[in-house]
Protein backbone atom coordinates (compact mmCIF):
# COMPACT_ATOMS: atom_id res chain seq x y z
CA UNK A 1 51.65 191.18 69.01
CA UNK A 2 55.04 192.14 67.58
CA UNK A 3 54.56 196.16 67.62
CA UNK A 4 53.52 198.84 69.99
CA UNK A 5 49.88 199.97 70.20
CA UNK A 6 49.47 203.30 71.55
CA UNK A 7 46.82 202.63 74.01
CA UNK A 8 48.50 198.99 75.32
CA UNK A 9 50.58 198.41 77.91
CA UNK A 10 54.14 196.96 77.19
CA UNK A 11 56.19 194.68 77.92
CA UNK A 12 59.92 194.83 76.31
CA UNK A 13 61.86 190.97 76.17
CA UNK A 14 65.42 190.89 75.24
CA UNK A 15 66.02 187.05 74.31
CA UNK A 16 69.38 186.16 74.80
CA UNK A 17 69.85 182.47 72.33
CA UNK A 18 67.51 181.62 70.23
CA UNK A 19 68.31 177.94 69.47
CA UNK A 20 65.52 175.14 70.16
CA UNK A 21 64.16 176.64 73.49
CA UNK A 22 64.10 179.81 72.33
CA UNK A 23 62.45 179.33 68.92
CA UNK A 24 59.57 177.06 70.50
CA UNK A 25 59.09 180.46 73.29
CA UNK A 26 59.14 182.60 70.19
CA UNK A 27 55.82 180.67 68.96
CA UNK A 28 54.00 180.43 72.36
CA UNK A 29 54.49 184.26 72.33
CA UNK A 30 52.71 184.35 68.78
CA UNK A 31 50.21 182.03 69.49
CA UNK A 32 49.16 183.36 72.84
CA UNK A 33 49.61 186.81 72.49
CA UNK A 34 46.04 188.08 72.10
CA UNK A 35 45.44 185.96 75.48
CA UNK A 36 48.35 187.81 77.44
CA UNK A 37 46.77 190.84 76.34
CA UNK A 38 42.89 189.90 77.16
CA UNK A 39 44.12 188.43 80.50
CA UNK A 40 47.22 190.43 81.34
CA UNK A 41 46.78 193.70 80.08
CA UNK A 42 50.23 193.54 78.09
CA UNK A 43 51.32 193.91 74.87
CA UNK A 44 54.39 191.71 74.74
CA UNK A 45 57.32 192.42 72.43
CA UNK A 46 60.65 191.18 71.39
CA UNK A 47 62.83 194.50 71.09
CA UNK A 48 66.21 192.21 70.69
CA UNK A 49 67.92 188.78 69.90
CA UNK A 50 71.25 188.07 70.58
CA UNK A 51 72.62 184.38 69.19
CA UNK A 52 75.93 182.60 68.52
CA UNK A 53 75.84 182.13 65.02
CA UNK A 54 72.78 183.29 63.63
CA UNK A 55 73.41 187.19 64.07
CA UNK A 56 71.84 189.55 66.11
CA UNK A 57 68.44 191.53 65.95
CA UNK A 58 67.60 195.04 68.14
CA UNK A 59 64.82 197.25 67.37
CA UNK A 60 63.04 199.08 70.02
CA UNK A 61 59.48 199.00 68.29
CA UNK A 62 59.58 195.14 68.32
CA UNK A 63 61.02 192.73 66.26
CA UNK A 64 58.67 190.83 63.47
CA UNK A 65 59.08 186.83 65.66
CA UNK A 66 56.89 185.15 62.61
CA UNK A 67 59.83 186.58 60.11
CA UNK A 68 62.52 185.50 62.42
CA UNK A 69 61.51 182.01 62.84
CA UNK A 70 60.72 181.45 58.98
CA UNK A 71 64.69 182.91 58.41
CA UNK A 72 66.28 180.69 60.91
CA UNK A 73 64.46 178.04 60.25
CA UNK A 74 64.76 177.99 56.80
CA UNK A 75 67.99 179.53 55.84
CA UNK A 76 69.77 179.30 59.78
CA UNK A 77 70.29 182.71 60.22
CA UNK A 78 68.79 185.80 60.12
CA UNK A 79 68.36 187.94 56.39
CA UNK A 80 69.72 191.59 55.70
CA UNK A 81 65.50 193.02 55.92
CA UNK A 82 65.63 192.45 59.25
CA UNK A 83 66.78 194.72 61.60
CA UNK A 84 70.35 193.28 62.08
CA UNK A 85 72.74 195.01 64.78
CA UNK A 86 76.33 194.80 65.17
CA UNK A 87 75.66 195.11 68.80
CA UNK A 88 77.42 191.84 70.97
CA UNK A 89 75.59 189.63 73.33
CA UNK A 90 76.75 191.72 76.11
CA UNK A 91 76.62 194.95 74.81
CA UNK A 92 72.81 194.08 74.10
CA UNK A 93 72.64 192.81 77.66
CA UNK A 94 74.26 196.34 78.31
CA UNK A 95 72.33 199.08 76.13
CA UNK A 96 69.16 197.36 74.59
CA UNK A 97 65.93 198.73 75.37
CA UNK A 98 64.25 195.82 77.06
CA UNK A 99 62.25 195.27 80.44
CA UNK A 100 62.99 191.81 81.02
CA UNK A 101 66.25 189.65 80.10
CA UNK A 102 65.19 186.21 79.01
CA UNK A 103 68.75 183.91 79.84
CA UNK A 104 68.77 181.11 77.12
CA UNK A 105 72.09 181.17 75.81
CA UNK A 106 74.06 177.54 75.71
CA UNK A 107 75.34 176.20 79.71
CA UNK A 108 78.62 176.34 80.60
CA UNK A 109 78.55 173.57 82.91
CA UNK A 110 82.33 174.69 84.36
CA UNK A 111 81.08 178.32 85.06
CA UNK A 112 78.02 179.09 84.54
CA UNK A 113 79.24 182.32 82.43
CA UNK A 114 78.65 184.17 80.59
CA UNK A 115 75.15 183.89 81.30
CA UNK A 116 76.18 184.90 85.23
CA UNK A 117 76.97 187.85 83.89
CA UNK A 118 74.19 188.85 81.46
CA UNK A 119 71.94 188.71 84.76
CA UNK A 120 73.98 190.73 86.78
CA UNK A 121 74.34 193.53 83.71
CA UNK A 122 70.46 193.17 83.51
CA UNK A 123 69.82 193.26 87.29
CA UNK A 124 72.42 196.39 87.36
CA UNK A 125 69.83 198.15 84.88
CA UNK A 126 67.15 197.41 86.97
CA UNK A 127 65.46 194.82 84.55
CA UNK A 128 63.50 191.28 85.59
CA UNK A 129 65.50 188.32 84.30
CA UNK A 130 64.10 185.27 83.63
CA UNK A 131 66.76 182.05 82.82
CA UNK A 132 66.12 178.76 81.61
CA UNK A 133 70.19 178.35 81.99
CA UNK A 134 71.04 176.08 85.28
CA UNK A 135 74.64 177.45 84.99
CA UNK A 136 73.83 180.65 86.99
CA UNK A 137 71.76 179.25 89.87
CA UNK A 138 74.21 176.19 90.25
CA UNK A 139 76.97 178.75 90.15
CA UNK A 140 75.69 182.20 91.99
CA UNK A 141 72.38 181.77 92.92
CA UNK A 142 72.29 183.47 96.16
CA UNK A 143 74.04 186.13 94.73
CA UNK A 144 72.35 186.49 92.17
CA UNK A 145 68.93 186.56 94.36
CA UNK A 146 70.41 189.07 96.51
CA UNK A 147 71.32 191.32 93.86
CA UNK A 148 67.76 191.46 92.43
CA UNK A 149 66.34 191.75 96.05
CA UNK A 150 69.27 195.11 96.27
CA UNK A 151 67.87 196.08 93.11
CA UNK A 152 63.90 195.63 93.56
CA UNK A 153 64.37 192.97 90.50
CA UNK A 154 61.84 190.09 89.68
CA UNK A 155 63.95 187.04 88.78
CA UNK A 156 62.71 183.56 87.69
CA UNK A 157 64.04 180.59 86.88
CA UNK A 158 61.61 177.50 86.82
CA UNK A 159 63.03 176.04 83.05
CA UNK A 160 66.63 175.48 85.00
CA UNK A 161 65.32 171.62 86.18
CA UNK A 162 63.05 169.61 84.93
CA UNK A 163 62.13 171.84 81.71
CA UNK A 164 58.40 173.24 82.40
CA UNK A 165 57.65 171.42 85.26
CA UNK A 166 56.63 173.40 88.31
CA UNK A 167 59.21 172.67 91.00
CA UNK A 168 60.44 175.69 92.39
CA UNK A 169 56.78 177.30 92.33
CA UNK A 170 54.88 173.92 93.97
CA UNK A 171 57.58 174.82 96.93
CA UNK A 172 57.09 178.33 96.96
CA UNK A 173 53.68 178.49 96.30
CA UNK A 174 52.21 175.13 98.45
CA UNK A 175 54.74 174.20 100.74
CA UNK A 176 54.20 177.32 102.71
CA UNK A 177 57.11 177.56 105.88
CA UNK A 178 58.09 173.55 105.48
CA UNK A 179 61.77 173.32 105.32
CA UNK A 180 63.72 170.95 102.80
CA UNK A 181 65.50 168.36 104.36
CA UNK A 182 66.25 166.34 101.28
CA UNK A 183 65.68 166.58 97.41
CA UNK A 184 66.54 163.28 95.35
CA UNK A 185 65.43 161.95 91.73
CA UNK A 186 66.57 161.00 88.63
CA UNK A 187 67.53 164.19 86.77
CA UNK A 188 69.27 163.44 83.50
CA UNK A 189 67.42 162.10 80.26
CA UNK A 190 70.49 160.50 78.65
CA UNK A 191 71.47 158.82 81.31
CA UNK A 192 68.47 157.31 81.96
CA UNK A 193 67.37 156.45 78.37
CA UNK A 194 71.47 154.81 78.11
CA UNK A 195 70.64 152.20 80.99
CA UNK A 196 67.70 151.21 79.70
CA UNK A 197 68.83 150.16 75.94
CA UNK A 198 71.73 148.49 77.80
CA UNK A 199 69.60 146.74 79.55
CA UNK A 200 68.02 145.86 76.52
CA UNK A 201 70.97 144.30 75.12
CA UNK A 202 72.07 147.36 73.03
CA UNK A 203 75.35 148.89 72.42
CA UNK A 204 77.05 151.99 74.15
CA UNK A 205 77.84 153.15 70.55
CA UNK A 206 74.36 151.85 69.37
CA UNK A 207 72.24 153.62 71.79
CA UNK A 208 74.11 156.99 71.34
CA UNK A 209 74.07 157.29 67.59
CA UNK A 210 70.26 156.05 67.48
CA UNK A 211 69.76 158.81 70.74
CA UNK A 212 71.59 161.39 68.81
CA UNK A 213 69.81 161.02 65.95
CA UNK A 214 65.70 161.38 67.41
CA UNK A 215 67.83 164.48 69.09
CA UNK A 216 68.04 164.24 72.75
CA UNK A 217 71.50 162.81 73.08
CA UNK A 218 74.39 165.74 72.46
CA UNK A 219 76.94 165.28 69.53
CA UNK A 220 80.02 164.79 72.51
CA UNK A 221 77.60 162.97 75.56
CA UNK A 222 80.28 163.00 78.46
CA UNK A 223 78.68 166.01 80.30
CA UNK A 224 75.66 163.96 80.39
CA UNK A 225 76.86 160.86 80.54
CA UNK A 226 79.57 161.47 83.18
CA UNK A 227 77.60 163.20 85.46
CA UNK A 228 78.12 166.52 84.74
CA UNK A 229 74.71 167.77 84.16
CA UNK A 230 73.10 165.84 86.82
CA UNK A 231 75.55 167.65 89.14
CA UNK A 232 74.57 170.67 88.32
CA UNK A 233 71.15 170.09 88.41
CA UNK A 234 71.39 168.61 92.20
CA UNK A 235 73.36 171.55 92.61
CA UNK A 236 70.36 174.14 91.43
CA UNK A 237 67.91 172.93 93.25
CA UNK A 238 69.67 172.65 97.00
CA UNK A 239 70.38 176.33 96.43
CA UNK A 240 66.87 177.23 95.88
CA UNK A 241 65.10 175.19 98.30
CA UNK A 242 67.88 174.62 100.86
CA UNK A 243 69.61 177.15 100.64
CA UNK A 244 72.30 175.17 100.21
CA UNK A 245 75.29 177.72 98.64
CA UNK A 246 77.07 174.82 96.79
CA UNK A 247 78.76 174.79 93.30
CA UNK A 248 78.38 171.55 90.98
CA UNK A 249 82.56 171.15 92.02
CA UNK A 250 81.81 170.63 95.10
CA UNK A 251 78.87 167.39 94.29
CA UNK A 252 80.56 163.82 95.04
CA UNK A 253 80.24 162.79 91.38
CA UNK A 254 80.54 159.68 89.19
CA UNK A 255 78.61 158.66 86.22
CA UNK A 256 77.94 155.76 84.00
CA UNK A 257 80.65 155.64 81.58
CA UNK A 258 81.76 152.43 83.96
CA UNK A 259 78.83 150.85 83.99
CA UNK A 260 78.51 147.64 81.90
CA UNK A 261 76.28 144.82 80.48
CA UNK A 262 77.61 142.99 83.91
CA UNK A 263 76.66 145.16 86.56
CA UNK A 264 73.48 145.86 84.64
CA UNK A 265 72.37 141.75 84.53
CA UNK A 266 74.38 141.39 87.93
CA UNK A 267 71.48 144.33 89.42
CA UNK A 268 68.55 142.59 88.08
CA UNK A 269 69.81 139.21 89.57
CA UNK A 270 68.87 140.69 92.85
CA UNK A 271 65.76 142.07 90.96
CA UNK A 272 66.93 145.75 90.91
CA UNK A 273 68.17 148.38 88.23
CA UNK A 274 70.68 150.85 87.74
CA UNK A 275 70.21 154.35 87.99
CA UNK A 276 71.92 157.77 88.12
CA UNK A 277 70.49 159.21 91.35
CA UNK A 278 71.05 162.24 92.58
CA UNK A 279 70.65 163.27 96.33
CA UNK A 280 71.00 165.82 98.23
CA UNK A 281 70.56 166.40 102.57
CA UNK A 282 71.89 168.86 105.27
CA UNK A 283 74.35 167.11 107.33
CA UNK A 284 74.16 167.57 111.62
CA UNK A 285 76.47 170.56 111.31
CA UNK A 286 74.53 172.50 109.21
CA UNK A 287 75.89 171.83 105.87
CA UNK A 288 74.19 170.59 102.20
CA UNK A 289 76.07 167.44 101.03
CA UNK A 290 75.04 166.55 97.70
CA UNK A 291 76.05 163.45 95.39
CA UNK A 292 75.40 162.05 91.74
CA UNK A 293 76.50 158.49 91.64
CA UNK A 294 74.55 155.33 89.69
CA UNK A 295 73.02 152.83 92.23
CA UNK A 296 71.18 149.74 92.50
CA UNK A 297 67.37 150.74 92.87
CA UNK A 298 64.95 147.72 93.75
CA UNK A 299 62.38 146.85 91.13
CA UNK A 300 59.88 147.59 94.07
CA UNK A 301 60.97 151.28 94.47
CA UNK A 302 59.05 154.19 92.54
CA UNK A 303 62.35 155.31 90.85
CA UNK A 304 62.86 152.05 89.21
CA UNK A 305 59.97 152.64 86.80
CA UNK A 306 61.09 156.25 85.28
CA UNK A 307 62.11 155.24 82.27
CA UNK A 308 63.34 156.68 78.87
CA UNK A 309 63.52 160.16 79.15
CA UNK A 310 61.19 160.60 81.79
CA UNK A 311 62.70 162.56 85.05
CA UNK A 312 61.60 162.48 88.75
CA UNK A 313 62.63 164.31 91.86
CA UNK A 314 61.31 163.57 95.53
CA UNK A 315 61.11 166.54 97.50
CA UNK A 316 61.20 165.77 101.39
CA UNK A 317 60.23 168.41 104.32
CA UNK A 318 59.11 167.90 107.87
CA UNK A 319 55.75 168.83 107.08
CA UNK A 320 54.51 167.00 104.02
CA UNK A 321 57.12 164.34 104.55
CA UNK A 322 58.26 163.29 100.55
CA UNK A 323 56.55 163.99 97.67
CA UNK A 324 57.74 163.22 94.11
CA UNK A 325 57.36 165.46 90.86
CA UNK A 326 57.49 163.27 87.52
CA UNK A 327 57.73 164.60 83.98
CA UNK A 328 56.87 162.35 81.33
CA UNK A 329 59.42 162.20 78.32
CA UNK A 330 59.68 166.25 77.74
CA UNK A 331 59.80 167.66 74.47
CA UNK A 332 60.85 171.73 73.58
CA UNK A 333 57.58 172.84 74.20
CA UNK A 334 57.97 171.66 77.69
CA UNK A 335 60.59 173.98 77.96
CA UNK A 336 59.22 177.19 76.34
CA UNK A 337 55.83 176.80 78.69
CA UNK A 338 58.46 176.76 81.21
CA UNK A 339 59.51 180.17 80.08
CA UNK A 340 56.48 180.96 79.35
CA UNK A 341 54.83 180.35 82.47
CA UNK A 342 57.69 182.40 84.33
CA UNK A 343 57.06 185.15 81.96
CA UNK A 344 53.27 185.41 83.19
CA UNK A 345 54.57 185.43 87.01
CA UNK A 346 56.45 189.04 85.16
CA UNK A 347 53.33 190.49 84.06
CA UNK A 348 51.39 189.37 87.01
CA UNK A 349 53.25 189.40 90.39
């Protein structure tokens, strides 16, 4: 799984981060690797790993995964017998030998770099990129697309919403020539899980140290809980499946870090809940408006039952009319299948 065989086909991944997402992609790519090869005809290796903190691995013969889990995982970064390079994110990006780039290095919500740019580099090489970083296709999707279209590139991107679940492929692949009018849901975890303990009766403070410690709640919140995230999210998929050519600046925004115990008891008075919805809908001239914005969402309505960290989105064409995607409470391993599944569109398509 982890070296060349002579007779094999290969496939080279460069894995750019290898925090949570990354690690749990590392182990579907152990696990299932004598399946790729019975089904795919590929012998899939790692040739390089670039991280933040943990050091950086490049060897064109493929890098031992099993040994670099069991380092990171046990003493959080990578030992001197592996094959360490002094090589940066970007120069790996630049010079590594590697067929696809696998984009899973931390969002910058406020750029989407430098991730932007370790696609280009890739897609200037001629390499497939797959990204499970929403920074890029809030930021530059279309030019990004274009690029890889100029540059006979496969790029993929399904782990940028939603974690694993198929949204951009249940479009592309069953919603054959129906056009997006409108793409709403409840995107962000925290948010969601927040409301609920405070409808509960819970502290702010409570409910983010008890959410930060079972893990899904960040050490600072505010991109989450101001909106931030769910703005770029929005923002992701109205460029993919409208077209749109927005930027998450450009989302009417506000969050929940207003909301209190009042307006929480004052919504259910008139039997309804709070949530952070997102919307999105092209306007009579032409143009993608999108907005993130908490609202009052009657007990009666669909969205009013996602709870916890459960997520929905409600796609709406003129030919199917609305349909609506839910994913129940994701863990990692949501995400890596999302990767993972991307990477099989790679070896098959």
């Amino acid at each position: 799984m982890n070296t060349i065989m002579p007779t094999q086909k290969t496939k080279k991944l460069a894995l750019m981060g290898f925090g949570n997402a990354g690690r749990a992609f590392a182990k579907l790519l152990i696990e299932k690797g004598k399946q790729i090869e019975e089904k795919y005809g590929y012998n899939v290796i790692v040739t390089a790993i670039a991280t933040g903190s943990r050091g950086n691995l490049v060897n064109s013969t493929g890098i031992d995964l099993a040994a670099a889990l069991h380092d990171v995982e046990t003493e959080g970064a990578f030992s001197s017998h592996m094959p360490l390079s002094q090589m940066s994110t970007m120069e790996i990006a630049s010079n590594a030998d590697y067929d696809v780039l696998v984009e899973m290095t931390p969002l910058n919500i406020f750029t989407g770099e430098p991730a932007i740019t370790h696609i280009e580099t890739a897609f200037a090489r001629g390499r497939d990129v797959i990204t499970a970083n929403k920074g890029p296709i809030a930021w530059k999707f279309a030019k990004l697309r274009d690029m890889a279209t100029r540059k006979g590139c496969r790029f993929f991107y399904e782990t940028t919403v939603m974690d694993g679940t198929p949204v951009f492929n249940l479009v592309e692949k069953t919603l054959k020539l129906a056009e997006v009018t409108e793409v709403s849901g409840i995107l962000n975890s925290t948010t969601n899980y927040v409301l609920e303990e405070m409808a509960a009766g819970k502290s702010y403070d409570e409910i983010i140290k008890n959410g930060q410690a079972m893990g899904f709640i960040e050490a600072d919140p505010a991109m989450d809980i101001e909106g931030y995230d769910a703005a770029a999210k929005i923002t992701a998929l109205l460029n993919v499946l409208m077209d749109a050519g927005i930027t998450p600046d450009k989302v009417e925004r506000r969050g929940i870090e207003d909301i209190t115990l009042a307006d929480i008891e004052a919504a259910r008075s008139r039997d309804c809940v709070i949530k952070l919805l997102c919307r999105g809908s092209r306007g009579q001239d032409g143009t993608v408006k999108a907005s993130v914005q908490p609202q009052e969402i009657p007990l009666t309505d669909m969205l009013a039952s996602v709870n916890s960290t459960t997520s929905v989105v409600s796609i709406t064409t003129d030919l199917m009319k609305k349909i609506s995607i839910v994913e129940h409470e994701p863990e990692i391993e949501q995400t890596a299948y999302g990767i993972f599944g991307d990477l099989l569109r790679v070896l098959s398509e």
